[in-house]
C-alpha atoms as a PDB file:
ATOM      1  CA  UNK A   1       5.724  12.913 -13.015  1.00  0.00           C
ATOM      2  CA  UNK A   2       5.282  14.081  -9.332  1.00  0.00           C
ATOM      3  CA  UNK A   3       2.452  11.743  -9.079  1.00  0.00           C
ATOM      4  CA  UNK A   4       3.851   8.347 -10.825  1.00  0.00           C
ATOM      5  CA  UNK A   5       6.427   8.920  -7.439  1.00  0.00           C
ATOM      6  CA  UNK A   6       3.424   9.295  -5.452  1.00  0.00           C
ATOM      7  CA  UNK A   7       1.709   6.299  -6.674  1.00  0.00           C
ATOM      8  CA  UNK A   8       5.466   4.470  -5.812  1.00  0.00           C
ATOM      9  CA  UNK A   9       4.740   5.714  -2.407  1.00  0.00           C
ATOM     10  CA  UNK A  10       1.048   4.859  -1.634  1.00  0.00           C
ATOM     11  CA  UNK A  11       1.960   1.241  -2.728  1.00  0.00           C
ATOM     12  CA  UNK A  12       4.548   0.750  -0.506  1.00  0.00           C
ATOM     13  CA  UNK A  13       2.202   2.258   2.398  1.00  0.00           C
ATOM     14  CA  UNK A  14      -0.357  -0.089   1.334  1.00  0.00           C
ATOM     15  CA  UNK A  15       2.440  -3.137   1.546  1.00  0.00           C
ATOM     16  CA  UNK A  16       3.168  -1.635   5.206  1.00  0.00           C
ATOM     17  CA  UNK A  17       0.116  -1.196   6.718  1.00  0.00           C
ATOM     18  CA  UNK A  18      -1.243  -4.502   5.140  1.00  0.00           C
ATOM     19  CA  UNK A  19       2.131  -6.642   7.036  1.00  0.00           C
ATOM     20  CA  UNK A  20       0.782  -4.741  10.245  1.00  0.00           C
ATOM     21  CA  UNK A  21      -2.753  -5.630   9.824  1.00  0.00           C
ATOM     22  CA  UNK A  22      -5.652  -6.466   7.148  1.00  0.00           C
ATOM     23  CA  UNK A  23      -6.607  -3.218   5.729  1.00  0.00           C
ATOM     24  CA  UNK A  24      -9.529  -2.232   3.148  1.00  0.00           C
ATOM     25  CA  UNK A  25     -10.053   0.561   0.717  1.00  0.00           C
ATOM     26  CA  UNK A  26     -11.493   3.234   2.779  1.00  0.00           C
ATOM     27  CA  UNK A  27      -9.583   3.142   5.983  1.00  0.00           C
ATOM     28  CA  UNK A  28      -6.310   2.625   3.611  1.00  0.00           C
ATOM     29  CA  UNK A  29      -7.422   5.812   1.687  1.00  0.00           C
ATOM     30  CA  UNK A  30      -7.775   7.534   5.120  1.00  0.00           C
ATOM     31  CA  UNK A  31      -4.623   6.707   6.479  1.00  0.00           C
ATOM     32  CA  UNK A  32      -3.153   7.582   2.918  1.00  0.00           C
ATOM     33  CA  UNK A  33      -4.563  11.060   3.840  1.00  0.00           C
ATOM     34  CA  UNK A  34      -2.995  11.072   7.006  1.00  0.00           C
ATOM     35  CA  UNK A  35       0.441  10.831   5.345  1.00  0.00           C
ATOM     36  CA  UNK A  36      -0.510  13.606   2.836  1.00  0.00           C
ATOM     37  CA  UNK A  37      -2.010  11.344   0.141  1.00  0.00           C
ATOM     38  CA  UNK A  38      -4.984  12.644  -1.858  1.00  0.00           C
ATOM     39  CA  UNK A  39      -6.449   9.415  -3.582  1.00  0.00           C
ATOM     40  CA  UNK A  40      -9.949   8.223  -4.341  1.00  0.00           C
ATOM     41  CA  UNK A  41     -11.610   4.748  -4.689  1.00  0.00           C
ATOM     42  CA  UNK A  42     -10.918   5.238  -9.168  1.00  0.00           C
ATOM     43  CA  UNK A  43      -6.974   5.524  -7.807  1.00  0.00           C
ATOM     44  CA  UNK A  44      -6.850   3.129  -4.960  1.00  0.00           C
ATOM     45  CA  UNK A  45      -9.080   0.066  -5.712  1.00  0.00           C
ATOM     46  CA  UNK A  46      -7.072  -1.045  -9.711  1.00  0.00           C
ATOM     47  CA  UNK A  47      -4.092  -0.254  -7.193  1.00  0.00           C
ATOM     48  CA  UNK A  48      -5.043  -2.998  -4.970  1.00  0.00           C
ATOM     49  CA  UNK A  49      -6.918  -5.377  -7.584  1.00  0.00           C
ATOM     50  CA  UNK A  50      -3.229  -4.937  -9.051  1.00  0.00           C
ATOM     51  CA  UNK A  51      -1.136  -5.713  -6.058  1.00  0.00           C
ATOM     52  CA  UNK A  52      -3.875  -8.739  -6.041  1.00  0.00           C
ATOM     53  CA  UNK A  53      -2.935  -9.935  -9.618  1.00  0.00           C
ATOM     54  CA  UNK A  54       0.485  -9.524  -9.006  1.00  0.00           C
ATOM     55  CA  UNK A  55       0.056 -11.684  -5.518  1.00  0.00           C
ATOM     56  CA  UNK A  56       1.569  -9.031  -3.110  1.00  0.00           C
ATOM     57  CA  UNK A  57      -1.908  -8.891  -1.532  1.00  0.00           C
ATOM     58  CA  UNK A  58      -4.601 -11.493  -1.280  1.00  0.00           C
ATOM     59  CA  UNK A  59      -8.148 -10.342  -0.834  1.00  0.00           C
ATOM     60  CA  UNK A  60     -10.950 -11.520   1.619  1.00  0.00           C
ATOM     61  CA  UNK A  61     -14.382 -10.568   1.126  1.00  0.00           C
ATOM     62  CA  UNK A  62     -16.728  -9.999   4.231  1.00  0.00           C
ATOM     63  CA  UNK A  63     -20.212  -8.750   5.139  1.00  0.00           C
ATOM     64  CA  UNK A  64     -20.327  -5.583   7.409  1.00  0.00           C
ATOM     65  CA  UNK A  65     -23.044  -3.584   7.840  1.00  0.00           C
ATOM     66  CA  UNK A  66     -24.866  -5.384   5.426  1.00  0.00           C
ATOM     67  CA  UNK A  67     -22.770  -4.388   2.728  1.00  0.00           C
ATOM     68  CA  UNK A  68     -19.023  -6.090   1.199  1.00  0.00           C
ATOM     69  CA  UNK A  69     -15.647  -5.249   1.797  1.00  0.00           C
ATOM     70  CA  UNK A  70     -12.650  -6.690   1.168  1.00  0.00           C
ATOM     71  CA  UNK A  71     -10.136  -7.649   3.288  1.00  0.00           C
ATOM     72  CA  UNK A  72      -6.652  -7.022   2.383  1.00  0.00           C
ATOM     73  CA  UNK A  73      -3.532  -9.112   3.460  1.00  0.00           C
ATOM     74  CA  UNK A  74       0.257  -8.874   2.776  1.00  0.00           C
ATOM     75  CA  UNK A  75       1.335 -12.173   1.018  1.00  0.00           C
ATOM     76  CA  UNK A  76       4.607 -14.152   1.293  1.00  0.00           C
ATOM     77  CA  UNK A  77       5.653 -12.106  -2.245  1.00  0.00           C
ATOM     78  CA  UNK A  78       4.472  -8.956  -0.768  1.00  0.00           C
ATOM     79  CA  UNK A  79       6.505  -9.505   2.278  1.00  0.00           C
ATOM     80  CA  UNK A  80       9.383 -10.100   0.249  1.00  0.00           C
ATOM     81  CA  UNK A  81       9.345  -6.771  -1.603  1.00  0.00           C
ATOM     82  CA  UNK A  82       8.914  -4.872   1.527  1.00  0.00           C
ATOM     83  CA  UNK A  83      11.849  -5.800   2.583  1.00  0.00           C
ATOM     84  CA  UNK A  84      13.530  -5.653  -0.445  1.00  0.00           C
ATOM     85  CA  UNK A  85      11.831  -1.755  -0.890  1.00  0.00           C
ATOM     86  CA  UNK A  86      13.184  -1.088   3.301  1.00  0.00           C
ATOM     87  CA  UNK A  87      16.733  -1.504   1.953  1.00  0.00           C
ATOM     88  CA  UNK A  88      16.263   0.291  -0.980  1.00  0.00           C
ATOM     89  CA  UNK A  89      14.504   3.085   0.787  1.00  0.00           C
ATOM     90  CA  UNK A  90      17.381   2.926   3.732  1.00  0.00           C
ATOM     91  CA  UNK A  91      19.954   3.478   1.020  1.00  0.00           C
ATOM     92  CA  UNK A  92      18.108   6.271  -0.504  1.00  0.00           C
ATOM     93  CA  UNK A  93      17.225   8.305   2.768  1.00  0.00           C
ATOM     94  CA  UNK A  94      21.232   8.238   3.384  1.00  0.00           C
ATOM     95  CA  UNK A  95      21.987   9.439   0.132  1.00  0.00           C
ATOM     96  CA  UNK A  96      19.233  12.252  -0.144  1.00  0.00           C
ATOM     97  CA  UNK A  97      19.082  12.988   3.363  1.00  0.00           C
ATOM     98  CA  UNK A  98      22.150  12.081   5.735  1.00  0.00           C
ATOM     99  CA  UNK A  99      24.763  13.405   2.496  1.00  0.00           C
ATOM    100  CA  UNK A 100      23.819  16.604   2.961  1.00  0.00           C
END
């Protein structure tokens, strides 16, 4: 159970970072780890080929270092829930937090 909240979490990190700037899998799954996040390419990459299908993300492959990555980037939907997700979360953190 613990980690179906942590999944909630990583995905709204990933919506964050990617309406800051274009992200890819392994400097998302590093800054995941900054934040306390253990999660591997088998976790992360059907995350974001889902948040692709569902068109919160869109995806740009490029060449570096000879090899492909893709480029992710918050879409007009994926901007939407983020802020939808901010009040939500805002709410929450008063609740839990500032009703103590």
């Amino acid at each position: 159970m613990i980690r179906n909240l942590e999944l909630a979490f990583i995905k709204l990190h990933i919506l964050y970072h990617a309406n800051i700037e274009e992200i890819f899998g392994v400097g998302m799954m590093e800054e995941l780890e900054r934040h306390g996040y253990t999660i591997g390419p088998g976790t992360l990459y059907p995350i974001l080929a889902k948040m692709e299908k569902g068109r919160l993300l869109s995806c740009e492959a490029r060449t570096v270092n000879r090899k492909q990555r893709k480029y992710y980037h918050i879409t007009v939907a994926g901007g939407s829930v983020l802020n939808e997700m901010k009040h939500k979360i805002m709410e929450l953190y008063k609740e839990i937090i500032v009703k103590q």
